[in-house]
N, C-alpha and C. Protein backbone atom coordinates (compact mmCIF):
# COMPACT_ATOMS: atom_id res chain seq x y z
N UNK A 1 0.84 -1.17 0.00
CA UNK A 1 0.00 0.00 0.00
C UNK A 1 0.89 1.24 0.00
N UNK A 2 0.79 2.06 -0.74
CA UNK A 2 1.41 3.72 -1.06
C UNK A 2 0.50 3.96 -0.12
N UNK A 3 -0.50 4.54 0.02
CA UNK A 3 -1.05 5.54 0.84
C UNK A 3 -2.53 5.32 0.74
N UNK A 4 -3.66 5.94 1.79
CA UNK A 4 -5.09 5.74 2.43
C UNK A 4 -5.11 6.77 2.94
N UNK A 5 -6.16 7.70 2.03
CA UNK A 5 -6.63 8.38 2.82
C UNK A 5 -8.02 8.22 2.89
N UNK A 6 -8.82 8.72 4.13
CA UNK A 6 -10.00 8.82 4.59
C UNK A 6 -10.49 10.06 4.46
N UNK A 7 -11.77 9.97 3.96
CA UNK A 7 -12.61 11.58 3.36
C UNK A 7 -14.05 11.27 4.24
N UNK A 8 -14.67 12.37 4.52
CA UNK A 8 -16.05 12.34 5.29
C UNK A 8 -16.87 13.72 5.10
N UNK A 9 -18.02 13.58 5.56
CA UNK A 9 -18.67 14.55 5.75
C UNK A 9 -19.47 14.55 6.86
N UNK A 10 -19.84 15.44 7.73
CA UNK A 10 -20.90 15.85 8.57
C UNK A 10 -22.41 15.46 8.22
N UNK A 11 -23.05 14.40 8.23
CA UNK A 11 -23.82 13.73 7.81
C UNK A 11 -25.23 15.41 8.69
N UNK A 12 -25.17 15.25 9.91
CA UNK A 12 -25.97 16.20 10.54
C UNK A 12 -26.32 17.38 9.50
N UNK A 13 -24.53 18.09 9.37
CA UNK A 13 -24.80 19.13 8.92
C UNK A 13 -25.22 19.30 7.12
N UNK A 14 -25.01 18.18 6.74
CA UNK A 14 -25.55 17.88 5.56
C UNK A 14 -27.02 17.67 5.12
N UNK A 15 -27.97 16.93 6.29
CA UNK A 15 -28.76 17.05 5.98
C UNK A 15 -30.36 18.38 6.53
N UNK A 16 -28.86 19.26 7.20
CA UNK A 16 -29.82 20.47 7.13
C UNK A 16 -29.65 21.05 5.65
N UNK A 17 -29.60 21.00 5.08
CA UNK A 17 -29.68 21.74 3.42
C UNK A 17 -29.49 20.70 2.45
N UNK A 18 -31.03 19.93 1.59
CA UNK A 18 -31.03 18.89 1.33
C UNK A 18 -30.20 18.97 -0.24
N UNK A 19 -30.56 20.69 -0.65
CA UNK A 19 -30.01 20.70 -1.94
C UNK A 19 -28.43 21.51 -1.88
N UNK A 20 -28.19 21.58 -0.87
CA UNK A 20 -26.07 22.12 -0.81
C UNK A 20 -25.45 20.43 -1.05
N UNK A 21 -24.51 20.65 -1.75
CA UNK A 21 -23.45 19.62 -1.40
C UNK A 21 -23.03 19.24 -0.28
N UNK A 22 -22.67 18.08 0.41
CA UNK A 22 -21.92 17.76 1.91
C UNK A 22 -20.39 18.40 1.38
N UNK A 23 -20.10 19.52 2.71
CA UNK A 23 -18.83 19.76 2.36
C UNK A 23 -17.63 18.96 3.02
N UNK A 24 -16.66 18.19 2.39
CA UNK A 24 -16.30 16.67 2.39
C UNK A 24 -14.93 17.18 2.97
N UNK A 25 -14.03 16.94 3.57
CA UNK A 25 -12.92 16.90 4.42
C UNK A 25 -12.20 15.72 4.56
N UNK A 26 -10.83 16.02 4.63
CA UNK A 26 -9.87 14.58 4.85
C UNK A 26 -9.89 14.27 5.99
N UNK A 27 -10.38 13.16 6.52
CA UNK A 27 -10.29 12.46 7.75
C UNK A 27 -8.77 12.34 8.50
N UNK A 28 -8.16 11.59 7.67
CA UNK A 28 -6.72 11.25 7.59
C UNK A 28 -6.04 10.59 6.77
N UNK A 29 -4.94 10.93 6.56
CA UNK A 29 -4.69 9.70 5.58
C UNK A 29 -3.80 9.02 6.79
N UNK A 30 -3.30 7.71 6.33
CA UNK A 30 -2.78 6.07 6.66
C UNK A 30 -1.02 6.87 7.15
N UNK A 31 -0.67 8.06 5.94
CA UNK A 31 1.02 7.73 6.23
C UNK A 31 1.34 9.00 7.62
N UNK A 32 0.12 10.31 7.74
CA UNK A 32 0.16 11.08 8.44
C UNK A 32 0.11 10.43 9.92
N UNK A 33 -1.12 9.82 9.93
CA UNK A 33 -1.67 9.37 11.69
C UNK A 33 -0.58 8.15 11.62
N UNK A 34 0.25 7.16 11.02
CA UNK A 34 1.11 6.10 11.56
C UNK A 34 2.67 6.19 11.07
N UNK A 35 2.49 7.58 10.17
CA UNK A 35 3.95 7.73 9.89
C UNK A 35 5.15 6.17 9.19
N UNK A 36 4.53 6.35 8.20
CA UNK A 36 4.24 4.55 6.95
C UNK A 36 5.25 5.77 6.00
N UNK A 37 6.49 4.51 5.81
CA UNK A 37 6.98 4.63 4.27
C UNK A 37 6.33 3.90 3.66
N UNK A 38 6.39 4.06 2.30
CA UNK A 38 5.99 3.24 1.33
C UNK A 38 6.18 1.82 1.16
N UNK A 39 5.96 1.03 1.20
CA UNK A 39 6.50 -0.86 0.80
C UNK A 39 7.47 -0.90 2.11
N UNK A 40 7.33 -0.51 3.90
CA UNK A 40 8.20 -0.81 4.18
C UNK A 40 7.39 -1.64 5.13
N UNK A 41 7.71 -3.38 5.04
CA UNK A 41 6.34 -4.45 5.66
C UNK A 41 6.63 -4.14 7.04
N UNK A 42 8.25 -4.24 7.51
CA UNK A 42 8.48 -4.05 9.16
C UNK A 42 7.54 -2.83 9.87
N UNK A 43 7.18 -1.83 9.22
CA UNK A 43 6.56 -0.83 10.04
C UNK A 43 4.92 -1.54 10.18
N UNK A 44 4.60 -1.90 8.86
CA UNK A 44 2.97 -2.81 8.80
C UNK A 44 2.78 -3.87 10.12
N UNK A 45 3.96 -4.84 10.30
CA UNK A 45 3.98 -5.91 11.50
C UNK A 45 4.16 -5.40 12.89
N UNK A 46 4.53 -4.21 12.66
CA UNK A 46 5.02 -3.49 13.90
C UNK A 46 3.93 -3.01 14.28
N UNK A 47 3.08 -2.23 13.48
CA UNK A 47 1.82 -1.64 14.01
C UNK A 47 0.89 -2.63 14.39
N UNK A 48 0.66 -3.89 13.53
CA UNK A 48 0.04 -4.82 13.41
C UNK A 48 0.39 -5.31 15.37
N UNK A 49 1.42 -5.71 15.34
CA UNK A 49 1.54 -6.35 16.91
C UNK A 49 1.46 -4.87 17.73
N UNK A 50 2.00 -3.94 17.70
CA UNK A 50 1.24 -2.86 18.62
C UNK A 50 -0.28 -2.58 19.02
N UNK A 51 -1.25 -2.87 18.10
CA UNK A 51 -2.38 -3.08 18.16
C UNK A 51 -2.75 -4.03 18.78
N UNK A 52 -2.00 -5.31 18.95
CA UNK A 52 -2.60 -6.69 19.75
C UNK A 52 -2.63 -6.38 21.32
N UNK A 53 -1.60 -5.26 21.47
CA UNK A 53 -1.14 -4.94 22.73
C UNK A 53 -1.50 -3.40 23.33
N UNK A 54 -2.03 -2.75 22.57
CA UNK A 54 -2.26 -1.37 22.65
C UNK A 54 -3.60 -1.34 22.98
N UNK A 55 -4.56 -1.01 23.85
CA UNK A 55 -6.21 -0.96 23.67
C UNK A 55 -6.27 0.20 23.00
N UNK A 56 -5.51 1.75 22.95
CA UNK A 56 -6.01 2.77 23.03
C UNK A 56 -5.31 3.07 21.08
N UNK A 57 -4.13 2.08 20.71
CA UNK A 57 -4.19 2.23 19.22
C UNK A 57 -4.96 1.77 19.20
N UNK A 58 -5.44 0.37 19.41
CA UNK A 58 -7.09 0.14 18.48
C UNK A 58 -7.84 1.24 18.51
N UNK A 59 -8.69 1.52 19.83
CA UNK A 59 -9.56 2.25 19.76
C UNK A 59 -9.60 3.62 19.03
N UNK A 60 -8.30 3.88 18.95
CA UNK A 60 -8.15 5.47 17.81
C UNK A 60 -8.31 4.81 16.44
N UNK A 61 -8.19 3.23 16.40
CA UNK A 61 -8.46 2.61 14.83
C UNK A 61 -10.09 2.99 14.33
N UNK A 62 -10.65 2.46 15.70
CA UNK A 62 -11.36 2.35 15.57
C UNK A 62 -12.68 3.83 15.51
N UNK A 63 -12.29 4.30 16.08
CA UNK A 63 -12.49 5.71 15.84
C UNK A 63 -12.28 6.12 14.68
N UNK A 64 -11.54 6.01 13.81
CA UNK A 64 -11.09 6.58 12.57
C UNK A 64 -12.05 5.91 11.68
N UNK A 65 -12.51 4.00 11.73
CA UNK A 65 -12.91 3.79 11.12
C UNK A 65 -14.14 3.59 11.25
N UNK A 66 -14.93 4.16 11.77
CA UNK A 66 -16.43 4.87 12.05
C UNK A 66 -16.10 6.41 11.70
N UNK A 67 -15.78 6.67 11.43
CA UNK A 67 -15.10 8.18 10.81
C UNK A 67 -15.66 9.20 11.80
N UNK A 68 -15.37 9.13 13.23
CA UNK A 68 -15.43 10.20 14.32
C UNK A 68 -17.42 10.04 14.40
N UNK A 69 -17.89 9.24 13.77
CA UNK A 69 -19.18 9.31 14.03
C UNK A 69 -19.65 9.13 15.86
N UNK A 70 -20.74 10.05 15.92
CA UNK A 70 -21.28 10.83 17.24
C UNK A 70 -22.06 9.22 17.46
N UNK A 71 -22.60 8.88 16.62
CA UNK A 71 -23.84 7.63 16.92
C UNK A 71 -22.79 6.06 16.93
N UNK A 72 -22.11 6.13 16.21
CA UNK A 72 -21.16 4.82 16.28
C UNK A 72 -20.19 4.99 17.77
N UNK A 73 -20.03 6.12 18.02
CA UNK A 73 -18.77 5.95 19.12
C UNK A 73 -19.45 6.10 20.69
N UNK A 74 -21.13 6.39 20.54
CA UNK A 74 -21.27 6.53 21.55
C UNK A 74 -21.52 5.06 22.57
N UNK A 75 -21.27 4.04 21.90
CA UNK A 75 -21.30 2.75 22.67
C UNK A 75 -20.08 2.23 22.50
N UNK A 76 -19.27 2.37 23.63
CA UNK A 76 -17.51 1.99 23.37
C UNK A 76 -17.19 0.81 23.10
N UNK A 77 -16.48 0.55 21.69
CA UNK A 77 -15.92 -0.45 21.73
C UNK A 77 -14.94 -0.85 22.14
N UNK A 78 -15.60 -2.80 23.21
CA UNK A 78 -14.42 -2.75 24.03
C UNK A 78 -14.45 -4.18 23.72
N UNK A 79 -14.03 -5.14 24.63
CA UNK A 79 -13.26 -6.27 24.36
C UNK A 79 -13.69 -7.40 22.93
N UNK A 80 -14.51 -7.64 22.84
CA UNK A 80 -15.62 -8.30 21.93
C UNK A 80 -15.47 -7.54 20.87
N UNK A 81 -15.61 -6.19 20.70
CA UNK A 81 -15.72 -5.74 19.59
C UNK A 81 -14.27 -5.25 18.81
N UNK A 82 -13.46 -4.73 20.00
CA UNK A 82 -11.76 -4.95 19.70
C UNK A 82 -11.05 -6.13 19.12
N UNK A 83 -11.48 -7.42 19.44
CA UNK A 83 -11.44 -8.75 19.05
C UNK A 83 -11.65 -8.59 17.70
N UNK A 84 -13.11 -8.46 17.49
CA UNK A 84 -13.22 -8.77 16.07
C UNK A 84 -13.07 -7.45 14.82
N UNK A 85 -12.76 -6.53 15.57
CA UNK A 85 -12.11 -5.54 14.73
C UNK A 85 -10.80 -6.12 14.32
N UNK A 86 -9.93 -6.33 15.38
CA UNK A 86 -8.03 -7.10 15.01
C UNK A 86 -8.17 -7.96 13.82
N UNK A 87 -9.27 -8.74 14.90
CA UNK A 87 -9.38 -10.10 13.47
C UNK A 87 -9.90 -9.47 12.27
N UNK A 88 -10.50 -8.70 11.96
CA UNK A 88 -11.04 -8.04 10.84
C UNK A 88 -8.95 -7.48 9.60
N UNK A 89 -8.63 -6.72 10.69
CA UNK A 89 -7.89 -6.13 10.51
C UNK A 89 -6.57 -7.57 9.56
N UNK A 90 -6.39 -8.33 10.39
CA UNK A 90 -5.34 -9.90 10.23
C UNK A 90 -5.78 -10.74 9.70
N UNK A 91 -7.13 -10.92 9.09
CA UNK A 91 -7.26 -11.88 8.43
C UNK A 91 -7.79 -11.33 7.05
N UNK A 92 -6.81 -12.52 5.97
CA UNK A 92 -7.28 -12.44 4.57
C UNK A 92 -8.54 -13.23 4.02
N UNK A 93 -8.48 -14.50 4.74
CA UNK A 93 -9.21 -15.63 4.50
C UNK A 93 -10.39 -15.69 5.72
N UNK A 94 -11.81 -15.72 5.05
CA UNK A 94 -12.85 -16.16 6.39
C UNK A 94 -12.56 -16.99 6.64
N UNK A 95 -11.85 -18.02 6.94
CA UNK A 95 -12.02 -19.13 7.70
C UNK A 95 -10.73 -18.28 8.93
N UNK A 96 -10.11 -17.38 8.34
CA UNK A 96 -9.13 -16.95 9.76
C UNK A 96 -9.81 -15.89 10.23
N UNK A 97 -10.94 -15.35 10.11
CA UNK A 97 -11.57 -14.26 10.17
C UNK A 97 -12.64 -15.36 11.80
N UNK A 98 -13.19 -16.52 10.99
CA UNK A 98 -13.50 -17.02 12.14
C UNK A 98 -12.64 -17.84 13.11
N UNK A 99 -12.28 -18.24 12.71
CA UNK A 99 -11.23 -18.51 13.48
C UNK A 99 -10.25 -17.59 14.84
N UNK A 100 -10.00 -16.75 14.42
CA UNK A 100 -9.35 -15.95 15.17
C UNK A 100 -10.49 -15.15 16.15
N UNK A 101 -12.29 -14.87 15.85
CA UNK A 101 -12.87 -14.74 16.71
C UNK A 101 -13.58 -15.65 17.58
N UNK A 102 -13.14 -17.08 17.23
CA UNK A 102 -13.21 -17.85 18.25
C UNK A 102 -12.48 -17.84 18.69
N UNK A 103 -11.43 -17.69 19.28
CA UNK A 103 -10.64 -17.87 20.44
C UNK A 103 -10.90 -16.52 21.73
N UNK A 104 -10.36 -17.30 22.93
CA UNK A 104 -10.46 -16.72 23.93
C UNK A 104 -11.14 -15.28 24.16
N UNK A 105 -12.36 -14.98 24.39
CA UNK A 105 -13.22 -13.64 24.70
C UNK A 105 -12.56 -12.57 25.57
N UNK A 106 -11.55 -13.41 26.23
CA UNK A 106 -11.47 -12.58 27.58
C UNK A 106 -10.89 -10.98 27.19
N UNK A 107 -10.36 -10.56 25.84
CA UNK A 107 -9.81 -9.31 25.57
C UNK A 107 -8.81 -9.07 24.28
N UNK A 108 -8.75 -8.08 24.24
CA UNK A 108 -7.80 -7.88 22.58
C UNK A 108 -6.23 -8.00 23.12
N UNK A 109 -6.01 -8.57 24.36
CA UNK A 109 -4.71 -8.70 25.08
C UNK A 109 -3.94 -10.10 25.24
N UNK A 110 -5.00 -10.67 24.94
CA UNK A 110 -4.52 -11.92 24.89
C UNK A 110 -4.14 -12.16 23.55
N UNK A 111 -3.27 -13.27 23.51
CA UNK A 111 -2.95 -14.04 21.87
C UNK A 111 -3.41 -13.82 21.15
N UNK A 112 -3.25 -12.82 20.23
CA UNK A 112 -4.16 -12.52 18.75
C UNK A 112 -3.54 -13.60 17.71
């Protein structure tokens, strides 16, 4: 991956004026918020296992990827849903997609 960026709009303030355009803003991009060279995999595995171990990188993942939404963030995602965000995140194949959310509930701290 070269680069990801994330674009959004104010859904609220959009639908006070049904005929204006949503005025659309960069969320973030991928190389600003994790500071990513290009093709370099060690920084990808690095973040990758920082996340197994980090609650509060996930949760800024996860934040980002509800795009700062008021209605998505107001029920915190926490162990269960950190779980299957990672696994979302690490697996290519559904069968590791389930797989990896069967194992152990107890938290995104244990053995990913």
């Amino acid at each position: 991956m070269l680069e990801s960026e994330q674009w959004t709009f104010n859904l609220s303030e959009a639908n006070q004026d049904p005929y204006s355009s949503p005025k659309w803003y960069k969320l973030y991009s991928f190389s600003d918020i994790y500071g990513f060279e290009p093709f370099n995999l060690p920084q990808y595995q690095n973040l990758i296992h920082n996340m197994s171990i980090n609650e509060q990188l996930l949760q800024n993942y996860h934040r980002l990827q509800v795009r700062n939404s008021t209605a998505a963030l107001r029920t915190k995602c926490e162990d269960g849903c950190l779980r299957n965000l990672f696994c979302g995140i690490i697996s290519v194949e559904y069968e590791d997609l389930i797989e990896c959310r069967k194992q152990k509930q107890s938290g995104v701290h244990d053995e990913l």
